[in-house]
PDB file of N, CA and C in Angstrom:
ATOM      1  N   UNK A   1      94.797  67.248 141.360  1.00  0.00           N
ATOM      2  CA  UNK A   1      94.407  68.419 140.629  1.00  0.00           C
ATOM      3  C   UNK A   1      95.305  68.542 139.384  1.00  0.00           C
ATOM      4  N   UNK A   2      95.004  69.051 138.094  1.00  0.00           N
ATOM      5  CA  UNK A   2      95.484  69.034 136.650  1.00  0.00           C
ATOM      6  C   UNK A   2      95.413  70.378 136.463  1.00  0.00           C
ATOM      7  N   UNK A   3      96.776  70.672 136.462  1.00  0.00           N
ATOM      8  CA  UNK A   3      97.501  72.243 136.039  1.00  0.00           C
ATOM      9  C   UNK A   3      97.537  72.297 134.600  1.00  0.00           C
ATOM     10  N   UNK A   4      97.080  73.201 134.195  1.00  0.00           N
ATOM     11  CA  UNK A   4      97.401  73.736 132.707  1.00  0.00           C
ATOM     12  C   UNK A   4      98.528  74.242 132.367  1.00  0.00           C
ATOM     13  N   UNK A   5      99.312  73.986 131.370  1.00  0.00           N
ATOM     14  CA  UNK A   5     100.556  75.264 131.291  1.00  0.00           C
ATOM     15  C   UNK A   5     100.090  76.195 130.164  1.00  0.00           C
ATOM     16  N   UNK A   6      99.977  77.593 130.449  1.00  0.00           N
ATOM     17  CA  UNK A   6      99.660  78.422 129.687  1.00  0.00           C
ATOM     18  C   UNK A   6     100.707  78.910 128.883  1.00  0.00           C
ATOM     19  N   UNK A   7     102.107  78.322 128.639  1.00  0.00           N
ATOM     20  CA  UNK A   7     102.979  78.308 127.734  1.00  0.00           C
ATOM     21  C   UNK A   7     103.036  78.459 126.301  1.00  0.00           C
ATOM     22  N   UNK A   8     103.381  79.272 125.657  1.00  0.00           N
ATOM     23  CA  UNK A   8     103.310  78.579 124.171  1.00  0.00           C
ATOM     24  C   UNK A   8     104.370  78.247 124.015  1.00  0.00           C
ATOM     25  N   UNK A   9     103.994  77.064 123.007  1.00  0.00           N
ATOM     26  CA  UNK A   9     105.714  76.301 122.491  1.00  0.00           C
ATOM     27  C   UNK A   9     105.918  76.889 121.680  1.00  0.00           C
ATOM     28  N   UNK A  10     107.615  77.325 121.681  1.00  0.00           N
ATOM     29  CA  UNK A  10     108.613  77.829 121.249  1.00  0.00           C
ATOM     30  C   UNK A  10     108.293  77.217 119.663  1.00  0.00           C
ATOM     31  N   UNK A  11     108.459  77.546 118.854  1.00  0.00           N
ATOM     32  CA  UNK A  11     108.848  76.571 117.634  1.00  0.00           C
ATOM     33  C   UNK A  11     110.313  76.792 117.238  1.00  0.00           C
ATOM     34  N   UNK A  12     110.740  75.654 116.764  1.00  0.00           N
ATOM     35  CA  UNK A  12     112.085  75.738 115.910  1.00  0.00           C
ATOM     36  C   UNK A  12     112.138  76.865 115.149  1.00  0.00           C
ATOM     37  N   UNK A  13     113.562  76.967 114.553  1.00  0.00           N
ATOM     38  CA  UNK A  13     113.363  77.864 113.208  1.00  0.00           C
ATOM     39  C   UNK A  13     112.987  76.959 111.516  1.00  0.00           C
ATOM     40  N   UNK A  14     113.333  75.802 111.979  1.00  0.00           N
ATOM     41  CA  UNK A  14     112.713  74.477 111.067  1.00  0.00           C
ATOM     42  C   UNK A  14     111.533  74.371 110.980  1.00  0.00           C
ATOM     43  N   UNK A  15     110.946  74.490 112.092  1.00  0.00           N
ATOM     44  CA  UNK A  15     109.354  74.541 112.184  1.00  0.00           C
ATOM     45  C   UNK A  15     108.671  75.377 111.297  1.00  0.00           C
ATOM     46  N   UNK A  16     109.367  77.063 112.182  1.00  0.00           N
ATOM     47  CA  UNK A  16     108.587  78.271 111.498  1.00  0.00           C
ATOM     48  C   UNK A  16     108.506  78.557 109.761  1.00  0.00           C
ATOM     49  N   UNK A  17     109.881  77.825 109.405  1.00  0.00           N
ATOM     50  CA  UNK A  17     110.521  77.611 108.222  1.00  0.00           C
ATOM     51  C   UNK A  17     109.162  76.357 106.956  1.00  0.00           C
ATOM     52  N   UNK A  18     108.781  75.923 107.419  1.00  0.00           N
ATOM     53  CA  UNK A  18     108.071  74.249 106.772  1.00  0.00           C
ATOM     54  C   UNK A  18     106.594  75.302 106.959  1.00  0.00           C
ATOM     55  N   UNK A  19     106.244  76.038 108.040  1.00  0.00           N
ATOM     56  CA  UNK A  19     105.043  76.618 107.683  1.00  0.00           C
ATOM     57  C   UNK A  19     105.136  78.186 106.726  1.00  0.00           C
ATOM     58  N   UNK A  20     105.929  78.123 107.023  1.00  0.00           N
ATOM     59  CA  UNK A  20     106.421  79.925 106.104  1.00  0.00           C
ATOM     60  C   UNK A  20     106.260  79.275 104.946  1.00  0.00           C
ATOM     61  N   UNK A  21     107.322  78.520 104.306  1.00  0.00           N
ATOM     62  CA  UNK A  21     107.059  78.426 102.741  1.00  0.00           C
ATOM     63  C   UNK A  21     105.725  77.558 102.073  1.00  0.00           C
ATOM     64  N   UNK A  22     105.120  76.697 102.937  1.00  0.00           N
ATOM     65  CA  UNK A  22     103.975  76.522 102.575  1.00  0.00           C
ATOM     66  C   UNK A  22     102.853  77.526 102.612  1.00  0.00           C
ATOM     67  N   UNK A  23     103.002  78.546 103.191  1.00  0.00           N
ATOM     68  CA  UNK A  23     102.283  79.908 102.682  1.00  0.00           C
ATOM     69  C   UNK A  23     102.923  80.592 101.854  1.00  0.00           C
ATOM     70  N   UNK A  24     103.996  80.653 101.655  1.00  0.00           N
ATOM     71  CA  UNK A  24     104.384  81.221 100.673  1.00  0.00           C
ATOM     72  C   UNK A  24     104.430  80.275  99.127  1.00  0.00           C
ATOM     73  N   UNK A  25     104.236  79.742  98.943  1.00  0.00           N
ATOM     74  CA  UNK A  25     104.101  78.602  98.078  1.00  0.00           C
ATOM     75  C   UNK A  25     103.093  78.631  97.325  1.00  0.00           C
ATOM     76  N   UNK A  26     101.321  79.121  98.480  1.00  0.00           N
ATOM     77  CA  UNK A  26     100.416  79.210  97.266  1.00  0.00           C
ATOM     78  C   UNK A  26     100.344  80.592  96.649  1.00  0.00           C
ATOM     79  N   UNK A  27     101.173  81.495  96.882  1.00  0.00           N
ATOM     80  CA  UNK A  27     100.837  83.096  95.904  1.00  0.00           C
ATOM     81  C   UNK A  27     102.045  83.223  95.260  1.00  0.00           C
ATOM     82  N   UNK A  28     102.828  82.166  94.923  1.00  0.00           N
ATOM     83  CA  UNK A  28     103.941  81.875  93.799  1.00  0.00           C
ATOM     84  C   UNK A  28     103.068  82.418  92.753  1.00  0.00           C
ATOM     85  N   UNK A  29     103.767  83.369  91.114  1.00  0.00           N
ATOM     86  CA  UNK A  29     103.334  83.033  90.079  1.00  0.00           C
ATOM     87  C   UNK A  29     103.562  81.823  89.486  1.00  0.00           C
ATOM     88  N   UNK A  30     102.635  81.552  88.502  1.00  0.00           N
ATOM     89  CA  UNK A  30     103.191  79.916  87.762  1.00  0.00           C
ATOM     90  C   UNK A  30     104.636  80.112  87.473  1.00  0.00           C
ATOM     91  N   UNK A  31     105.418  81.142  86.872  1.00  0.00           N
ATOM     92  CA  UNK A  31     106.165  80.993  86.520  1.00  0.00           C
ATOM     93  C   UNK A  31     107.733  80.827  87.860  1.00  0.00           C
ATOM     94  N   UNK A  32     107.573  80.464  88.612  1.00  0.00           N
ATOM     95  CA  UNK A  32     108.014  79.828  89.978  1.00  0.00           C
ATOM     96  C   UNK A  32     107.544  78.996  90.620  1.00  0.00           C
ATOM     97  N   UNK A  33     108.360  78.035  90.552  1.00  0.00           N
ATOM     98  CA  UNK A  33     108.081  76.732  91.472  1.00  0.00           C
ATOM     99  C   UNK A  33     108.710  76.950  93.044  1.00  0.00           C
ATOM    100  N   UNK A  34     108.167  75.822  93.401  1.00  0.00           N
ATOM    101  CA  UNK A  34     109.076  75.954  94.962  1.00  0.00           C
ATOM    102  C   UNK A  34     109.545  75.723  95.265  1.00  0.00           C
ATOM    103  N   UNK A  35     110.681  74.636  94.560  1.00  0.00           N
ATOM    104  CA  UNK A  35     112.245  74.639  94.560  1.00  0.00           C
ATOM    105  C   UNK A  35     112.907  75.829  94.565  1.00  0.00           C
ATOM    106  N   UNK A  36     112.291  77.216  94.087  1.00  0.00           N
ATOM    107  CA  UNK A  36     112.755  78.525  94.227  1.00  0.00           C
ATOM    108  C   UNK A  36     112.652  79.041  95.646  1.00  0.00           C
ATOM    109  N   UNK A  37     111.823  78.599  96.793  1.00  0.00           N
ATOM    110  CA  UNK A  37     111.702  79.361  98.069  1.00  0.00           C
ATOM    111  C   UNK A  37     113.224  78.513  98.654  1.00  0.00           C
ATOM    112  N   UNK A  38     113.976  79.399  99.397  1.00  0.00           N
ATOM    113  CA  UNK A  38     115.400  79.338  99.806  1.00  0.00           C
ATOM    114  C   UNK A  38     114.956  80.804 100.973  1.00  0.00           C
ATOM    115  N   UNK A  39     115.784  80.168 101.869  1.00  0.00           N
ATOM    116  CA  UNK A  39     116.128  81.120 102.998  1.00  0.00           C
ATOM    117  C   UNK A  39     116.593  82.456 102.331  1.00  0.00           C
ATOM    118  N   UNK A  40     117.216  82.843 101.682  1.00  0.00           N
ATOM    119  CA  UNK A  40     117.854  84.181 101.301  1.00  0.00           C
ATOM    120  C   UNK A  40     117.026  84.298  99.943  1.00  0.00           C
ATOM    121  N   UNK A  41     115.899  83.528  99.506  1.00  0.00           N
ATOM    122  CA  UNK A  41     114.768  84.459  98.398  1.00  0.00           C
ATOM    123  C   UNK A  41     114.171  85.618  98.627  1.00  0.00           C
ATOM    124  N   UNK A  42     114.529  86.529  98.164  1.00  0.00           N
ATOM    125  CA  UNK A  42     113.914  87.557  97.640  1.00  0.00           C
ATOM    126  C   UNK A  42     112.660  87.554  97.809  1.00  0.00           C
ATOM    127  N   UNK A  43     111.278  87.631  98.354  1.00  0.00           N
ATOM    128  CA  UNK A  43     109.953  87.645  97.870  1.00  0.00           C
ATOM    129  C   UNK A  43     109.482  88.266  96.783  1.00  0.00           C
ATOM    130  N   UNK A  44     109.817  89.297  96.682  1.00  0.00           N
ATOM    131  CA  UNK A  44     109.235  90.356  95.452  1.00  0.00           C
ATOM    132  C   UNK A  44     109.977  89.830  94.257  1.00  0.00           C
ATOM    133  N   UNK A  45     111.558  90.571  94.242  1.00  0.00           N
ATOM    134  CA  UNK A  45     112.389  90.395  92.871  1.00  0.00           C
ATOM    135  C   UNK A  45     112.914  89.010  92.575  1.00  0.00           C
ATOM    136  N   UNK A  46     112.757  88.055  93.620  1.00  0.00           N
ATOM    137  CA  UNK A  46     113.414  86.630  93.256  1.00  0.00           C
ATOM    138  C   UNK A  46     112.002  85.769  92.771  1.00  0.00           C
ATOM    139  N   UNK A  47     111.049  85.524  93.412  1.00  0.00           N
ATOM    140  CA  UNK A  47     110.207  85.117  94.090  1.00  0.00           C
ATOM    141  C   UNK A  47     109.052  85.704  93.286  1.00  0.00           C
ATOM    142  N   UNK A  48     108.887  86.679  92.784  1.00  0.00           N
ATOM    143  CA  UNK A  48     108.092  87.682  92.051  1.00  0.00           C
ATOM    144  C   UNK A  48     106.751  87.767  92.590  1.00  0.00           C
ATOM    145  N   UNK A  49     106.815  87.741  93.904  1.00  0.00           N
ATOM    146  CA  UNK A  49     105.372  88.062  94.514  1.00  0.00           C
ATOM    147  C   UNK A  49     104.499  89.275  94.651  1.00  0.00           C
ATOM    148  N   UNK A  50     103.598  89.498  93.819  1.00  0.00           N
ATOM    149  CA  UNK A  50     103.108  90.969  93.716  1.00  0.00           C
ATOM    150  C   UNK A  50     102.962  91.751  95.049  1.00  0.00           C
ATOM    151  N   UNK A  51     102.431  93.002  95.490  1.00  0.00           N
ATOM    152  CA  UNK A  51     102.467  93.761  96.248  1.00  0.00           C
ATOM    153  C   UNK A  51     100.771  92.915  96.766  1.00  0.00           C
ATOM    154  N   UNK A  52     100.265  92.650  96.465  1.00  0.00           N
ATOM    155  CA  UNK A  52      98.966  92.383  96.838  1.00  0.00           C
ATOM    156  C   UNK A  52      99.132  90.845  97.306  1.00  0.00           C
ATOM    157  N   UNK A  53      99.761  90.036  96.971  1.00  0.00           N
ATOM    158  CA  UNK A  53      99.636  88.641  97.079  1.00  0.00           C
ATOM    159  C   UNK A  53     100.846  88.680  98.719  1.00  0.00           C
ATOM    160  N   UNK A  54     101.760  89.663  98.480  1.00  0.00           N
ATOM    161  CA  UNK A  54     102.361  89.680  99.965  1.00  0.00           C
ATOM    162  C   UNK A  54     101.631  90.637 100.860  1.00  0.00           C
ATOM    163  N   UNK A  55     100.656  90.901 100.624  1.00  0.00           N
ATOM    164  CA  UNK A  55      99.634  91.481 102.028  1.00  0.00           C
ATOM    165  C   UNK A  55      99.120  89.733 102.416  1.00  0.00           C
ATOM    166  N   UNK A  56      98.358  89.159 101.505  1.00  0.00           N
ATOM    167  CA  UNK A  56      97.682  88.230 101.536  1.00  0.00           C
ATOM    168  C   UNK A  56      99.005  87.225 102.727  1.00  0.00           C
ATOM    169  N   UNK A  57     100.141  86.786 101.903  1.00  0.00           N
ATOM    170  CA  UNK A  57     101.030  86.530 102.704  1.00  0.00           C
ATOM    171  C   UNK A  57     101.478  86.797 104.347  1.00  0.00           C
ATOM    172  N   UNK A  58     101.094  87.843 104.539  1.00  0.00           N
ATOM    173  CA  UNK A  58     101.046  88.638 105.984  1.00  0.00           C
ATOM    174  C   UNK A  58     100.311  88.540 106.639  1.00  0.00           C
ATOM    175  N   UNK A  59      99.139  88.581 105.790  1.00  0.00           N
ATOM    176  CA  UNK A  59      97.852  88.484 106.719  1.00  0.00           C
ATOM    177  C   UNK A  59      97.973  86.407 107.369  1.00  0.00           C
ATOM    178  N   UNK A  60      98.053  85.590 106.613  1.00  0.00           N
ATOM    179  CA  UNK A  60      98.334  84.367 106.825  1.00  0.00           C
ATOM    180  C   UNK A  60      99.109  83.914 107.560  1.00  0.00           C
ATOM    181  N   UNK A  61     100.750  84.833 107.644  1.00  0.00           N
ATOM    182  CA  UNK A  61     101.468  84.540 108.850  1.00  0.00           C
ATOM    183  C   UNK A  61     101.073  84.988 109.855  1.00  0.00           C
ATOM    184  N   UNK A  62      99.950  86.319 110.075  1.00  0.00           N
ATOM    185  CA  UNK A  62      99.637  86.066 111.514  1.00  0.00           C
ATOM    186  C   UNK A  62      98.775  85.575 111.858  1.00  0.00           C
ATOM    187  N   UNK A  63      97.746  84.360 110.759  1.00  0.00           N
ATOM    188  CA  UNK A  63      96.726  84.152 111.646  1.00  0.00           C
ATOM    189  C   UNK A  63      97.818  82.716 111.832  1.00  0.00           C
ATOM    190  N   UNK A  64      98.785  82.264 111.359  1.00  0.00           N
ATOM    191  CA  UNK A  64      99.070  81.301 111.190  1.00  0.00           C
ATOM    192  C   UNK A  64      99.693  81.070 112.698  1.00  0.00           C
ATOM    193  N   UNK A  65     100.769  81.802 112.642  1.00  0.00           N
ATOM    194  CA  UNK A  65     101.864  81.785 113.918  1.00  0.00           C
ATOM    195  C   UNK A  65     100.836  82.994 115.319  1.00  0.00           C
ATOM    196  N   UNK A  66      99.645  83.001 115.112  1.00  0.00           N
ATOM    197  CA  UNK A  66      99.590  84.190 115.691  1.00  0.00           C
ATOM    198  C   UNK A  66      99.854  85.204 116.437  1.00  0.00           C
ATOM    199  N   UNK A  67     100.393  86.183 115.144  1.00  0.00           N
ATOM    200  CA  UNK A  67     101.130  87.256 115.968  1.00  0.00           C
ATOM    201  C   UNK A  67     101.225  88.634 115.234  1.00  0.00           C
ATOM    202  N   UNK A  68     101.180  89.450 115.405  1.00  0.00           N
ATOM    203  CA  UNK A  68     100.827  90.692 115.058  1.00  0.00           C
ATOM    204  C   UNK A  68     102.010  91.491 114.377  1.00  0.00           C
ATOM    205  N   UNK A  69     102.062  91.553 113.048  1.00  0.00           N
ATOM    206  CA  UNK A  69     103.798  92.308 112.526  1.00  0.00           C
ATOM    207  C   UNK A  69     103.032  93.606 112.284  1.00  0.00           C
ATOM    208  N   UNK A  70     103.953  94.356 112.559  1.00  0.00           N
ATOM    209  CA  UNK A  70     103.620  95.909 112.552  1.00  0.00           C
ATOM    210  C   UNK A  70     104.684  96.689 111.237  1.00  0.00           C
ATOM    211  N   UNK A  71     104.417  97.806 110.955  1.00  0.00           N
ATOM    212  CA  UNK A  71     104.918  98.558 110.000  1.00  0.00           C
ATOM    213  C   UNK A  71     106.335  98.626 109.443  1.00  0.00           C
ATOM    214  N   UNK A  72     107.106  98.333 110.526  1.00  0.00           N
ATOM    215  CA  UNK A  72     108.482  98.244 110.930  1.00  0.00           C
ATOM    216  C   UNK A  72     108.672  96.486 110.488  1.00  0.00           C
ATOM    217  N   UNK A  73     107.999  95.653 111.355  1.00  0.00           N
ATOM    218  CA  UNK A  73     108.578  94.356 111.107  1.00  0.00           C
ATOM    219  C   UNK A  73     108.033  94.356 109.193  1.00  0.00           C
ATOM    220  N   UNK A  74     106.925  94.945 108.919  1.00  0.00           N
ATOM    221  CA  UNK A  74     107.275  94.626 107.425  1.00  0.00           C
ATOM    222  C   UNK A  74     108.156  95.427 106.389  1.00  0.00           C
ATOM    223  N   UNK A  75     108.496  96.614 106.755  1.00  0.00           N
ATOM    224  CA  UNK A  75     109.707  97.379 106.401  1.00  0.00           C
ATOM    225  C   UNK A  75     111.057  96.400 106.403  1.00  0.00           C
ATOM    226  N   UNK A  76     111.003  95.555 107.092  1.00  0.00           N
ATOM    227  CA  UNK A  76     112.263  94.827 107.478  1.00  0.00           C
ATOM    228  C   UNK A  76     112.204  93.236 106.779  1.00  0.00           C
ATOM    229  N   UNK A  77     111.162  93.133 106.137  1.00  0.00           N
ATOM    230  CA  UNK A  77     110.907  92.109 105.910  1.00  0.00           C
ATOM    231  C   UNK A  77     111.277  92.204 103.851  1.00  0.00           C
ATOM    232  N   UNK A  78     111.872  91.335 103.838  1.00  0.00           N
ATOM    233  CA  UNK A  78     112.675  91.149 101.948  1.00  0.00           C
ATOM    234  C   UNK A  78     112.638  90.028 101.804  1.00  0.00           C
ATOM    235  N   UNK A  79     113.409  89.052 102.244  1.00  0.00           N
ATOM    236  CA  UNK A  79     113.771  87.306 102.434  1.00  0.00           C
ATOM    237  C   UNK A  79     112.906  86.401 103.386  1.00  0.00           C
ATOM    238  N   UNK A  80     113.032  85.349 102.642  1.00  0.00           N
ATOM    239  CA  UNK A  80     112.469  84.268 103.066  1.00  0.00           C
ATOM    240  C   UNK A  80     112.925  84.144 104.825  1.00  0.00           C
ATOM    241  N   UNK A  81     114.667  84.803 104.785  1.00  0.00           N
ATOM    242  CA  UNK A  81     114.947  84.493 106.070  1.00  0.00           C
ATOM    243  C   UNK A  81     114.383  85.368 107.002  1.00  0.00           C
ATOM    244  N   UNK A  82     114.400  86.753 106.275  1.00  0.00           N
ATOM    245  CA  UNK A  82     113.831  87.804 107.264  1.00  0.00           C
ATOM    246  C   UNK A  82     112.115  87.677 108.229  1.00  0.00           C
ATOM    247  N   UNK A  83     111.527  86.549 107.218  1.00  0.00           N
ATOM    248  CA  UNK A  83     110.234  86.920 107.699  1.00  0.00           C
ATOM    249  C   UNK A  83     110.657  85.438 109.045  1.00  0.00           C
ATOM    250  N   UNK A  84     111.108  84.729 109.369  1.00  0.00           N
ATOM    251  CA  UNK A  84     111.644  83.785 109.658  1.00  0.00           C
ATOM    252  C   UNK A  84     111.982  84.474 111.354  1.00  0.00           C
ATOM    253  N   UNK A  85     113.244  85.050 111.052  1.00  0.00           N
ATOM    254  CA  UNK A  85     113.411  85.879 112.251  1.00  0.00           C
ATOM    255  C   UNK A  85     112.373  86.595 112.440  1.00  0.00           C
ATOM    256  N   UNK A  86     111.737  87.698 112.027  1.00  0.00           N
ATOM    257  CA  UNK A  86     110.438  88.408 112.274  1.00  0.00           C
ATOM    258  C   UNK A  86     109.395  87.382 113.504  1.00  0.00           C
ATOM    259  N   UNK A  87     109.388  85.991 112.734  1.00  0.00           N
ATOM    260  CA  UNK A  87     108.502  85.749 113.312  1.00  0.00           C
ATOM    261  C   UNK A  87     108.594  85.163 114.487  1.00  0.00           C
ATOM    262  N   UNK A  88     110.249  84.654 114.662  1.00  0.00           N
ATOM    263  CA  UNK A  88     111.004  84.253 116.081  1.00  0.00           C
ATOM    264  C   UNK A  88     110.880  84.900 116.859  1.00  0.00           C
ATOM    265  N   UNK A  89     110.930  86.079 116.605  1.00  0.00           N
ATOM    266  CA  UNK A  89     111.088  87.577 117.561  1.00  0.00           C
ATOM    267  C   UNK A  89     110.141  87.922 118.145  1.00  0.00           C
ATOM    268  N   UNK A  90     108.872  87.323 117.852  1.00  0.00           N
ATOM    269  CA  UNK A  90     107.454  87.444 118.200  1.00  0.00           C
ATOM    270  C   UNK A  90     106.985  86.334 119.208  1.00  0.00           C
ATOM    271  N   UNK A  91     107.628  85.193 118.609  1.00  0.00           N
ATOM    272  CA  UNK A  91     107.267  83.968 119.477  1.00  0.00           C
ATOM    273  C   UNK A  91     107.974  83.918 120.710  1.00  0.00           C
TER     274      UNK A  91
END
């Protein structure tokens, strides 16, 4: 008989990290490349991601990692690193 494991795998923070900035990567303005995404970037003031292009952003990390950030986890959310942990904390 063949058991399923209904587990989800853990991901690294390397992992969560290689899919984070490739979403974050396509709602860059031109005038940022992605040699600019760094763990401690700024999204908005470093990063210059409009208020609309980081909904879009949000909405993508949860269909991505799927998982549900609520009002609070985006209150808490500024840096590249923050959304990082956010999304550890979920997994």
């Amino acid at each position: 008989m063949r058991v399923l494991s209904l587990e989800k795998k853990v991901m690294t923070e390397k992992e969560i990290y290689t899919k984070l900035e490739a979403i974050i990567k396509d709602y860059l303005p031109e005038d940022v490349n992605k040699e600019h995404i760094k763990p401690e970037s700024n999204l908005t003031k470093e990063l210059n991601i409009n208020s609309s292009h980081l909904v879009d952003i949000i909405l993508d990390v949860e269909d991505t990692f799927q998982i549900a950030l609520t009002n609070d986890d985006m209150e808490q959310l500024h840096t590249v690193k923050d959304a990082v942990r956010i999304i550890q904390g979920k997994n």
